[in-house]
ModelCIF file with pLDDT and N, C-alpha, C, O atoms, coordinates in Angstrom:
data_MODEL
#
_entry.id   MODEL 
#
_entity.id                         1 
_entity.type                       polymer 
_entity.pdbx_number_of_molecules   1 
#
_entity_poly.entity_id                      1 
_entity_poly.type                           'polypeptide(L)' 
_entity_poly.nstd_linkage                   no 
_entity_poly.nstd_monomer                   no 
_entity_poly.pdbx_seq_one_letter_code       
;(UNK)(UNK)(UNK)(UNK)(UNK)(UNK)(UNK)(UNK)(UNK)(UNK)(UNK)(UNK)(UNK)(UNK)(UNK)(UNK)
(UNK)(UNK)(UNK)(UNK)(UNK)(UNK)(UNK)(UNK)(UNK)(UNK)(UNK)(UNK)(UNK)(UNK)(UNK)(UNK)
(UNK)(UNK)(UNK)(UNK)(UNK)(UNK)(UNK)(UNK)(UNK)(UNK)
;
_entity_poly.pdbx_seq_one_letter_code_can   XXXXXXXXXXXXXXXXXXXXXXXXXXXXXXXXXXXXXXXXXX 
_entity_poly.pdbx_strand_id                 A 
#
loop_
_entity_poly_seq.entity_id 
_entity_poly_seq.num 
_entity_poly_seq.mon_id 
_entity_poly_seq.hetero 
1 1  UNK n 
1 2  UNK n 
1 3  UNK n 
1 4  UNK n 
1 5  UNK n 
1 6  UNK n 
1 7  UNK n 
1 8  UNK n 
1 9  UNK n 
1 10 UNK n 
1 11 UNK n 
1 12 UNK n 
1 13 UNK n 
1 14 UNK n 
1 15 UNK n 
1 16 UNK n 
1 17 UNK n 
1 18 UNK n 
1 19 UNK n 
1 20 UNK n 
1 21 UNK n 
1 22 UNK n 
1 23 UNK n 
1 24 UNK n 
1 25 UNK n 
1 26 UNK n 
1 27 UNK n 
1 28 UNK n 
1 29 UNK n 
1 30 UNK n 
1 31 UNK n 
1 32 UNK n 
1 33 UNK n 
1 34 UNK n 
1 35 UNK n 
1 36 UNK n 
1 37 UNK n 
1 38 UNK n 
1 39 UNK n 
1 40 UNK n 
1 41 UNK n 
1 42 UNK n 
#
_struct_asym.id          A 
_struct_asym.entity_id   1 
#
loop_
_ma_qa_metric.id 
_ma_qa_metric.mode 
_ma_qa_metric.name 
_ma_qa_metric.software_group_id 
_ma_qa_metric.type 
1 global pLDDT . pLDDT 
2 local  pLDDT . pLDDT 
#
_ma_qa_metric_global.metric_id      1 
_ma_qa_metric_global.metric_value   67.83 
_ma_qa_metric_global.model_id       1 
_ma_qa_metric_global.ordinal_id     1 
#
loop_
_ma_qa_metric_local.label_asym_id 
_ma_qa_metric_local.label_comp_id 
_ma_qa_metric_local.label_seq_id 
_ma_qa_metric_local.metric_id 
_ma_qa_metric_local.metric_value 
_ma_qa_metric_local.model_id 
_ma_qa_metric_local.ordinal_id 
A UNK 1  2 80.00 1 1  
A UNK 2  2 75.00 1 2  
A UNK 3  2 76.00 1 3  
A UNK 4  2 75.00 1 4  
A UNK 5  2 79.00 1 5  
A UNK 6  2 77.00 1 6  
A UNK 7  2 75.00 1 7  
A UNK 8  2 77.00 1 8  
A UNK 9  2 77.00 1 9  
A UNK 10 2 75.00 1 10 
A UNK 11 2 71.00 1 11 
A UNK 12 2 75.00 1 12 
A UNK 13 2 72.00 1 13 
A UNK 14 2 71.00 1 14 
A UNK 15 2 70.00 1 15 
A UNK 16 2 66.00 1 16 
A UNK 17 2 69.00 1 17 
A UNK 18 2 66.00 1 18 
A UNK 19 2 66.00 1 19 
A UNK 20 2 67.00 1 20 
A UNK 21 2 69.00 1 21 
A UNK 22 2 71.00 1 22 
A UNK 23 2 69.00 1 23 
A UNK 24 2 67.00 1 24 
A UNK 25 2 71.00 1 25 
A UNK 26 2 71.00 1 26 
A UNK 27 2 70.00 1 27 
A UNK 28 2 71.00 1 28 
A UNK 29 2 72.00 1 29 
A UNK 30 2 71.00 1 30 
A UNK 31 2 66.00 1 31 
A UNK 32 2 70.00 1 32 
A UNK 33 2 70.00 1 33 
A UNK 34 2 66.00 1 34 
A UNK 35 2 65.00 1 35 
A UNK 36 2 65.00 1 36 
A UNK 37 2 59.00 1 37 
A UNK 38 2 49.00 1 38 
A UNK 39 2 45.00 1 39 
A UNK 40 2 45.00 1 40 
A UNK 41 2 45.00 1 41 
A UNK 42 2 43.00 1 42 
#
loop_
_atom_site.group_PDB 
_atom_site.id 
_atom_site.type_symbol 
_atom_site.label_atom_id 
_atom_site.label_alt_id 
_atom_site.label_comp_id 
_atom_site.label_asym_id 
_atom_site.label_entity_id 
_atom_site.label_seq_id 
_atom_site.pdbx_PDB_ins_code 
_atom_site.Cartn_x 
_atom_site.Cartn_y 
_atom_site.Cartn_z 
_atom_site.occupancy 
_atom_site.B_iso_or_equiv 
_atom_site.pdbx_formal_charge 
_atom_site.auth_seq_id 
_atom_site.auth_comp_id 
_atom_site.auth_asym_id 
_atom_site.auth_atom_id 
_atom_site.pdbx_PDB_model_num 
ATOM 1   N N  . UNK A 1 1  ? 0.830   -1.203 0.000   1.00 80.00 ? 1  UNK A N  1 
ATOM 2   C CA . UNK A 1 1  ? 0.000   0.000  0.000   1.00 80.00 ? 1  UNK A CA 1 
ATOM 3   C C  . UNK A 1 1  ? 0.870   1.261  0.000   1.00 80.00 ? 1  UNK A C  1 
ATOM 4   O O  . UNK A 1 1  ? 0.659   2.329  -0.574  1.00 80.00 ? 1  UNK A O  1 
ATOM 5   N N  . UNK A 1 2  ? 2.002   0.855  0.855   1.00 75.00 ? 2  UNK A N  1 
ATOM 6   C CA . UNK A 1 2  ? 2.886   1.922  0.539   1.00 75.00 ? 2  UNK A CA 1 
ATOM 7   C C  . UNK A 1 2  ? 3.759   2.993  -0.628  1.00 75.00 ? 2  UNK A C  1 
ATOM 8   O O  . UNK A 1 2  ? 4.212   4.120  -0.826  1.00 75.00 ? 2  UNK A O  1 
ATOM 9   N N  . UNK A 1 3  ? 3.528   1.376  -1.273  1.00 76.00 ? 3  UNK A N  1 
ATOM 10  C CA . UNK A 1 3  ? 3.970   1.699  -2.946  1.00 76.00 ? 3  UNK A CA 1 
ATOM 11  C C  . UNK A 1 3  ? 3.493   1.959  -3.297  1.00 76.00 ? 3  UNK A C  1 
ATOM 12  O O  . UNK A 1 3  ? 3.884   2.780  -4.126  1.00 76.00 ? 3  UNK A O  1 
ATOM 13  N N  . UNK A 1 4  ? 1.694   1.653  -3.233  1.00 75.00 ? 4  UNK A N  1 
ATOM 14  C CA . UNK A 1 4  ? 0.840   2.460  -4.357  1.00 75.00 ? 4  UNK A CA 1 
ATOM 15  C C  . UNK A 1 4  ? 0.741   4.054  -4.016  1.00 75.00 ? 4  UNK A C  1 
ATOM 16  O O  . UNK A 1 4  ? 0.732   4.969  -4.840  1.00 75.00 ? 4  UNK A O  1 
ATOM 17  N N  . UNK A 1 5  ? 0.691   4.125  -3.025  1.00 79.00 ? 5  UNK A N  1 
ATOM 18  C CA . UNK A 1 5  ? 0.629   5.598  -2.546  1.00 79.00 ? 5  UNK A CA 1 
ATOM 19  C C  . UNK A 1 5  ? 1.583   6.647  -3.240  1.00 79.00 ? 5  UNK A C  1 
ATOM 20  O O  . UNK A 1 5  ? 1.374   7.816  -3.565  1.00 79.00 ? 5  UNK A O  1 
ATOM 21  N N  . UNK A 1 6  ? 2.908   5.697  -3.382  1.00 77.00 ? 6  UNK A N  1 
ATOM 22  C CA . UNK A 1 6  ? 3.785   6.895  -3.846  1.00 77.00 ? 6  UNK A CA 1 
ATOM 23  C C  . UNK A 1 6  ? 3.912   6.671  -5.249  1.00 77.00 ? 6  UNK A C  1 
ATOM 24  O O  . UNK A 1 6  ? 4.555   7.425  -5.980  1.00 77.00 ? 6  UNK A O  1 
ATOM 25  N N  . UNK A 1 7  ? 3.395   5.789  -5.587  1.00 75.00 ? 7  UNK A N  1 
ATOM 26  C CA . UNK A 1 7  ? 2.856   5.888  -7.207  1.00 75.00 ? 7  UNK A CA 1 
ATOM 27  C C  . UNK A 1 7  ? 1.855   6.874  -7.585  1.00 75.00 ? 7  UNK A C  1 
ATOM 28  O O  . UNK A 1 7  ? 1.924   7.534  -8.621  1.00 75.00 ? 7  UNK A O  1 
ATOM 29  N N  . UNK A 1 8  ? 1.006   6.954  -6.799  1.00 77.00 ? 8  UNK A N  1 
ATOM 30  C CA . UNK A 1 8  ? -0.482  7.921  -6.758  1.00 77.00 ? 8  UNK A CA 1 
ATOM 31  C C  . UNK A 1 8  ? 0.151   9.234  -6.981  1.00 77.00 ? 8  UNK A C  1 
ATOM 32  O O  . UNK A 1 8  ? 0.106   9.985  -7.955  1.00 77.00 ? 8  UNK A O  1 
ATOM 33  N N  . UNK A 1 9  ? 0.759   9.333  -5.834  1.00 77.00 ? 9  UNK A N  1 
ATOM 34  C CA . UNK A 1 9  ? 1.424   10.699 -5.348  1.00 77.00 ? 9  UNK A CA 1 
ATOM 35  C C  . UNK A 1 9  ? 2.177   11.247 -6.700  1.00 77.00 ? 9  UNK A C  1 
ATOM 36  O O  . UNK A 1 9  ? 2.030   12.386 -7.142  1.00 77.00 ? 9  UNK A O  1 
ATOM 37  N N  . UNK A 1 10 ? 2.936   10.321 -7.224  1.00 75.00 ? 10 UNK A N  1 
ATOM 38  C CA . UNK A 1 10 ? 4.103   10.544 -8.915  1.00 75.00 ? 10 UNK A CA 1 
ATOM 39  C C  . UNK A 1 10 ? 2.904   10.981 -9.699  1.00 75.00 ? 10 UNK A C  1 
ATOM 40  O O  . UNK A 1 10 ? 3.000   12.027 -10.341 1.00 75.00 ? 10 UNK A O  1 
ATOM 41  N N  . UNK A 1 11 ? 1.557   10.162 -9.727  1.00 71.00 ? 11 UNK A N  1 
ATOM 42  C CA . UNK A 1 11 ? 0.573   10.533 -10.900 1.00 71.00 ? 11 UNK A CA 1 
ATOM 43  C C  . UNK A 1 11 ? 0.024   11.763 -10.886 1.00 71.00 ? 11 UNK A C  1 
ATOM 44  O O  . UNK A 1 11 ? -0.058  12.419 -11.924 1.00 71.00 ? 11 UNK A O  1 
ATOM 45  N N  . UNK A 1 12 ? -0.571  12.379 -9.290  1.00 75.00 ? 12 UNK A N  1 
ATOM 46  C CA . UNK A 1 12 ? -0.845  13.646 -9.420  1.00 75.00 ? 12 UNK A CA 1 
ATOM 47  C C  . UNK A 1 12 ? 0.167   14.427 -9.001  1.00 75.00 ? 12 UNK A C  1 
ATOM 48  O O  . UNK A 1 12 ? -0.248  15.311 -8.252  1.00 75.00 ? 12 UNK A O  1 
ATOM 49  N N  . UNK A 1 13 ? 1.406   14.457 -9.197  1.00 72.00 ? 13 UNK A N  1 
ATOM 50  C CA . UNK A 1 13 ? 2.383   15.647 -9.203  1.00 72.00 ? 13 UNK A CA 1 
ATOM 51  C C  . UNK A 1 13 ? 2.669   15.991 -10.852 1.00 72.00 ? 13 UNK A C  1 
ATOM 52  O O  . UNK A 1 13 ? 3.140   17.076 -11.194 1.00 72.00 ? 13 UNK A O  1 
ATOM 53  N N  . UNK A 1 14 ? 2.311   14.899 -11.841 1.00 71.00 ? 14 UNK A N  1 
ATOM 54  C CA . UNK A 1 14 ? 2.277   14.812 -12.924 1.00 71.00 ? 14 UNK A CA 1 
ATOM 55  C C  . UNK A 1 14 ? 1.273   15.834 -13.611 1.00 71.00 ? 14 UNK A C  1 
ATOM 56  O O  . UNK A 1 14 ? 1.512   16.756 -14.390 1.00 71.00 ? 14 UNK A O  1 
ATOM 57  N N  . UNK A 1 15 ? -0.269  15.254 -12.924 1.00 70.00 ? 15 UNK A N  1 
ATOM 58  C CA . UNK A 1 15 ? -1.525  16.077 -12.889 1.00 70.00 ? 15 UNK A CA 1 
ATOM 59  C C  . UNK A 1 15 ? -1.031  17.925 -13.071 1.00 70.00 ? 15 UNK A C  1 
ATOM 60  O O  . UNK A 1 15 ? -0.950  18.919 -13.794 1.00 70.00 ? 15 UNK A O  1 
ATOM 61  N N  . UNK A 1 16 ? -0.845  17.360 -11.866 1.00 66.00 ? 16 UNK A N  1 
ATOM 62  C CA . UNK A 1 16 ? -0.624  19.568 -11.589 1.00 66.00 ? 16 UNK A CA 1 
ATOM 63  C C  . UNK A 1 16 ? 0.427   20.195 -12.068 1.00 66.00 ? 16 UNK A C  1 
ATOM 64  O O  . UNK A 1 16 ? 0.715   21.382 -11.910 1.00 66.00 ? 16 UNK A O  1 
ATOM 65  N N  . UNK A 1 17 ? 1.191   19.112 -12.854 1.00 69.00 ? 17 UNK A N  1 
ATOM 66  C CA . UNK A 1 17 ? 2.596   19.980 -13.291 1.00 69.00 ? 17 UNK A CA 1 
ATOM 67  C C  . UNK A 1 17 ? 1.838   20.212 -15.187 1.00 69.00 ? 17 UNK A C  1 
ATOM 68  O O  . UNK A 1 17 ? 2.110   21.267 -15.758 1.00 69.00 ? 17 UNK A O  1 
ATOM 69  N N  . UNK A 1 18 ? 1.305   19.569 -15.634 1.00 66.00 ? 18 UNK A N  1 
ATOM 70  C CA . UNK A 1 18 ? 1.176   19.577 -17.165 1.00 66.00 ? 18 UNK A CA 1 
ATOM 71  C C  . UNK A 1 18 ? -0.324  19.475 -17.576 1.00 66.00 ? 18 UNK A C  1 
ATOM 72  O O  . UNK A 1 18 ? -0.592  19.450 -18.777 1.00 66.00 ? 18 UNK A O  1 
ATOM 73  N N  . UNK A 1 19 ? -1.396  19.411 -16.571 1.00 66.00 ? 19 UNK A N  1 
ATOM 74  C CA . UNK A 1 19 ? -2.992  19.743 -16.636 1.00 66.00 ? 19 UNK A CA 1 
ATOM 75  C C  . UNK A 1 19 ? -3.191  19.308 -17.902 1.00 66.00 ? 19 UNK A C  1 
ATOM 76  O O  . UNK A 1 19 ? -3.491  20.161 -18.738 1.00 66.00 ? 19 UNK A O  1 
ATOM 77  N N  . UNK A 1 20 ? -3.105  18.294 -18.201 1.00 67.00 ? 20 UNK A N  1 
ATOM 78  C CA . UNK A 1 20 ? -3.453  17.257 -19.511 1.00 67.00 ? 20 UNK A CA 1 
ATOM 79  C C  . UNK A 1 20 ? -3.352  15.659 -19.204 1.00 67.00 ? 20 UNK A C  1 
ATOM 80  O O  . UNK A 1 20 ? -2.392  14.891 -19.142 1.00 67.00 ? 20 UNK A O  1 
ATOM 81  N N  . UNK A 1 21 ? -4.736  15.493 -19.040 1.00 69.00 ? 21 UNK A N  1 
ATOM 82  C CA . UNK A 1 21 ? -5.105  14.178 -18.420 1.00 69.00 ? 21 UNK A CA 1 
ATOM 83  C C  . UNK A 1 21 ? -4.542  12.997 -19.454 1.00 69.00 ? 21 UNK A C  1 
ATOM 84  O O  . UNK A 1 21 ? -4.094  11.950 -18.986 1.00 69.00 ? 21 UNK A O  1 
ATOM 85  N N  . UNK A 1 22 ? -4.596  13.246 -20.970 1.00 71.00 ? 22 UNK A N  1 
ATOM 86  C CA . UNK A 1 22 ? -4.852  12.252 -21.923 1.00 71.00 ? 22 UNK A CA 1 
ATOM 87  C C  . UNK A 1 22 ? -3.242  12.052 -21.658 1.00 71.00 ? 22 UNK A C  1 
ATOM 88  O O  . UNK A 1 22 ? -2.744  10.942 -21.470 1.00 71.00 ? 22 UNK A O  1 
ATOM 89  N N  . UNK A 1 23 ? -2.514  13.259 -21.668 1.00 69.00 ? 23 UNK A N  1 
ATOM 90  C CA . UNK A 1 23 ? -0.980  13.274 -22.123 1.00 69.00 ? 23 UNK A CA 1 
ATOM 91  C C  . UNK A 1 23 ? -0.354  12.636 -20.983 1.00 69.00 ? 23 UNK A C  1 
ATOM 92  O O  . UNK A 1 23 ? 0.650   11.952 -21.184 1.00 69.00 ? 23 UNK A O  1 
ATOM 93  N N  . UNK A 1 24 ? -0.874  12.789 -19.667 1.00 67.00 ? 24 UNK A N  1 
ATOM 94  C CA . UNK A 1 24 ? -0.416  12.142 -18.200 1.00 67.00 ? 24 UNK A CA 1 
ATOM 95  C C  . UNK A 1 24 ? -0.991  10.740 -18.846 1.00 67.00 ? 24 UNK A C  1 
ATOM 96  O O  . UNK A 1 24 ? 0.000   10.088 -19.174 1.00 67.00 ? 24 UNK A O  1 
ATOM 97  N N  . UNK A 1 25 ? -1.982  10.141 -19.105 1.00 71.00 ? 25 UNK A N  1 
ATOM 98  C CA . UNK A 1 25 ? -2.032  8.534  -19.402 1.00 71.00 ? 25 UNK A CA 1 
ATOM 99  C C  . UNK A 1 25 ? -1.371  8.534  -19.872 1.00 71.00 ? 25 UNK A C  1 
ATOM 100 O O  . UNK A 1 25 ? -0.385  8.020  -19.344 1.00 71.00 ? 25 UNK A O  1 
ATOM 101 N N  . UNK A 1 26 ? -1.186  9.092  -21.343 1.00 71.00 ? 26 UNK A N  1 
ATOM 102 C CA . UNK A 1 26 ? -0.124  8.090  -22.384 1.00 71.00 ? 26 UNK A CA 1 
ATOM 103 C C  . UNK A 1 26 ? 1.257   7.660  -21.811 1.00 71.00 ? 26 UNK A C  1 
ATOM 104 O O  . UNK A 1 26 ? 1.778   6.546  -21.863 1.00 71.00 ? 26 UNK A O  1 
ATOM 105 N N  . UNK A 1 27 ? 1.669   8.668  -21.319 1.00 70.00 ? 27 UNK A N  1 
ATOM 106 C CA . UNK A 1 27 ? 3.278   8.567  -20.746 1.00 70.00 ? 27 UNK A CA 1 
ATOM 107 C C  . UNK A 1 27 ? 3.325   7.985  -19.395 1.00 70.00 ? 27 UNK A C  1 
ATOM 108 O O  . UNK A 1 27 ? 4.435   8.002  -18.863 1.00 70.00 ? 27 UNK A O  1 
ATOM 109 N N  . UNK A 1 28 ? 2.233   7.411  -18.650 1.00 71.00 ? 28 UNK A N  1 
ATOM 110 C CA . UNK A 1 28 ? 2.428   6.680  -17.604 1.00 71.00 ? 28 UNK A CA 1 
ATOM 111 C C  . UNK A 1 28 ? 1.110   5.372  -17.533 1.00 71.00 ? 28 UNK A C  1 
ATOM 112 O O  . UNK A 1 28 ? 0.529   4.932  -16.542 1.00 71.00 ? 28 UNK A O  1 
ATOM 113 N N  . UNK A 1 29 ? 0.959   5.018  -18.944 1.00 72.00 ? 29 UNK A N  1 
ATOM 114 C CA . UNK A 1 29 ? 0.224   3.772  -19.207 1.00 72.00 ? 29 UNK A CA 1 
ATOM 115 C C  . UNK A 1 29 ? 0.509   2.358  -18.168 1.00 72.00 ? 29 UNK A C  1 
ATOM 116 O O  . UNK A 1 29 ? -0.205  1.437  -17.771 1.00 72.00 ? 29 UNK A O  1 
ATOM 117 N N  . UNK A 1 30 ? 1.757   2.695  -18.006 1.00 71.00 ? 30 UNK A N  1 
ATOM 118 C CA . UNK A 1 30 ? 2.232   1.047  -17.204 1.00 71.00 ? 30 UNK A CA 1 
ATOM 119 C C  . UNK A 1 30 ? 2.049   1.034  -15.691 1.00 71.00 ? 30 UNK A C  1 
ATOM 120 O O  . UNK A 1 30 ? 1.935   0.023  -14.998 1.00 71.00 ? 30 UNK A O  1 
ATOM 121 N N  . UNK A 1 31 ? 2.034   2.446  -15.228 1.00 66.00 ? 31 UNK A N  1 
ATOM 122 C CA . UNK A 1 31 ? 1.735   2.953  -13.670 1.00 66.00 ? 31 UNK A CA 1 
ATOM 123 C C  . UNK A 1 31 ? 0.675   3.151  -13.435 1.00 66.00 ? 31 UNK A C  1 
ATOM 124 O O  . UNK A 1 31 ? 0.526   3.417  -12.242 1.00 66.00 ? 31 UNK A O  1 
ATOM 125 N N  . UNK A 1 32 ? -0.589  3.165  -14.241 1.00 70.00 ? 32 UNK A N  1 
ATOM 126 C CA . UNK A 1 32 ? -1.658  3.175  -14.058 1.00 70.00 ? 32 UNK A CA 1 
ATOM 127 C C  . UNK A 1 32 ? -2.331  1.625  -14.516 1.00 70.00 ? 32 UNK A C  1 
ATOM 128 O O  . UNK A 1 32 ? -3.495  1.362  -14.214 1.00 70.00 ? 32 UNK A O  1 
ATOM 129 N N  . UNK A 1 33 ? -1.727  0.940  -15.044 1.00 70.00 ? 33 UNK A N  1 
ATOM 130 C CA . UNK A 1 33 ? -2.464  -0.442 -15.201 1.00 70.00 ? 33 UNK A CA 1 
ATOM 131 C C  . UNK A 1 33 ? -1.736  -1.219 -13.971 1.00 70.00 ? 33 UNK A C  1 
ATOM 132 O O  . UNK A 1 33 ? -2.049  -2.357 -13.621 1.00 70.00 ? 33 UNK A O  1 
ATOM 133 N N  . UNK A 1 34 ? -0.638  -0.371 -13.322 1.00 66.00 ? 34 UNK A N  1 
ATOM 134 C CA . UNK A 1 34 ? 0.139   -1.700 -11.918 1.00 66.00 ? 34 UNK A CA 1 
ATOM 135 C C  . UNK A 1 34 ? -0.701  -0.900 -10.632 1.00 66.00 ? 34 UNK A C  1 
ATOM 136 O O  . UNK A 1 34 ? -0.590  -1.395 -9.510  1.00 66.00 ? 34 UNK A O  1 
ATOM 137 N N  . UNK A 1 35 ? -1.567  0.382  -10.817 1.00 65.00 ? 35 UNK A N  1 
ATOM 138 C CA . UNK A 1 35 ? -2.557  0.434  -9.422  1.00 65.00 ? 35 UNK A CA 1 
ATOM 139 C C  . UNK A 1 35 ? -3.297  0.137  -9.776  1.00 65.00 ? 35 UNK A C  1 
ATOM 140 O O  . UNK A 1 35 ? -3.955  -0.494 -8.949  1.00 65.00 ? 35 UNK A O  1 
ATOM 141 N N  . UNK A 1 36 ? -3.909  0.220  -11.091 1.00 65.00 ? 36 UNK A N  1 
ATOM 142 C CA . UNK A 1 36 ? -5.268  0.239  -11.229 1.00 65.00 ? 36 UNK A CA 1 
ATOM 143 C C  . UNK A 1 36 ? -5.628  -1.346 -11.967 1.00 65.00 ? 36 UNK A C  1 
ATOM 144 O O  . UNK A 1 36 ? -6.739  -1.390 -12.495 1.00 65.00 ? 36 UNK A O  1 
ATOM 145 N N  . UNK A 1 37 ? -4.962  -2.364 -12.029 1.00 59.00 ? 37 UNK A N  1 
ATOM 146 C CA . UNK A 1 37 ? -4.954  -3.480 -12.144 1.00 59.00 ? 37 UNK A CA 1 
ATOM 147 C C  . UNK A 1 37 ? -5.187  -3.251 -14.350 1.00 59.00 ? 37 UNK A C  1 
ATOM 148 O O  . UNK A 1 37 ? -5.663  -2.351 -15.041 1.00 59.00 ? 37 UNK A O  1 
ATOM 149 N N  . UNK A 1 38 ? -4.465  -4.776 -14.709 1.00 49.00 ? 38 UNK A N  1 
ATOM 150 C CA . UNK A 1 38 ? -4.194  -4.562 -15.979 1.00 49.00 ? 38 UNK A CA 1 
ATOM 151 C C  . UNK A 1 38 ? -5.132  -6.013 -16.616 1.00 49.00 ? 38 UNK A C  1 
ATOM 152 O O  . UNK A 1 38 ? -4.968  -6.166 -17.826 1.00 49.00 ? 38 UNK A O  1 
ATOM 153 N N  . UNK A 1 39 ? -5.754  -6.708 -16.166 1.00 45.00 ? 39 UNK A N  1 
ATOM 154 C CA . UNK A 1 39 ? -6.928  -7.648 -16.519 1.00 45.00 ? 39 UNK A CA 1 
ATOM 155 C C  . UNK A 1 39 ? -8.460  -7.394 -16.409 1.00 45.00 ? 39 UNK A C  1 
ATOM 156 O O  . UNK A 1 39 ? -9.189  -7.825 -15.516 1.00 45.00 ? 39 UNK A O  1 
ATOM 157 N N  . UNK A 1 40 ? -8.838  -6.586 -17.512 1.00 45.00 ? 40 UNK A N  1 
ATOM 158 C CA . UNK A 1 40 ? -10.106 -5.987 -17.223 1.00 45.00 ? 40 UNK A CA 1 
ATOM 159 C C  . UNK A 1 40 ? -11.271 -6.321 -18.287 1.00 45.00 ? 40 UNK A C  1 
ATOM 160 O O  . UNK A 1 40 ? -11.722 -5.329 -18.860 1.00 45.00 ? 40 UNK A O  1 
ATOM 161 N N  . UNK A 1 41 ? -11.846 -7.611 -18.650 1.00 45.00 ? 41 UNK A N  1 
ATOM 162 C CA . UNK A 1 41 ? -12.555 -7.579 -19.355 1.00 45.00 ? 41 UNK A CA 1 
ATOM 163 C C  . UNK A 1 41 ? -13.902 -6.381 -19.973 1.00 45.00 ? 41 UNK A C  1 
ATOM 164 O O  . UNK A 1 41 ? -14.474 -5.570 -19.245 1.00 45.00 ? 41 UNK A O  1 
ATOM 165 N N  . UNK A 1 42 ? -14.150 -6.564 -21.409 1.00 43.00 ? 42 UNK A N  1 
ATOM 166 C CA . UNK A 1 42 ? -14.760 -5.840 -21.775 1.00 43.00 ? 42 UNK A CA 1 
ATOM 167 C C  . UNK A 1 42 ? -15.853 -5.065 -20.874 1.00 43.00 ? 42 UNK A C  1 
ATOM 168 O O  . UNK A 1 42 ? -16.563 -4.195 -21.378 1.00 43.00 ? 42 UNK A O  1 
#
């Protein structure tokens, strides 16, 4: 839990530094499928 936290924390320092949601996914696709889990049927 600890790790995800400071993963979270990397995603919205990302957020508030460049206020472009699409452009924060693209460039952190792999950090958001290792919190947000990467087996997600249709």
């Amino acid at each position: 839990m600890k790790g995800d936290l400071n993963d979270l924390k990397k995603l919205t320092l990302e957020l508030l530094k460049d206020n472009d949601s699409n452009k924060v996914q693209r460039e952190n696709e792999g950090l958001i499928r290792k919190i947000y889990g990467n087996e997600k049927n249709e």
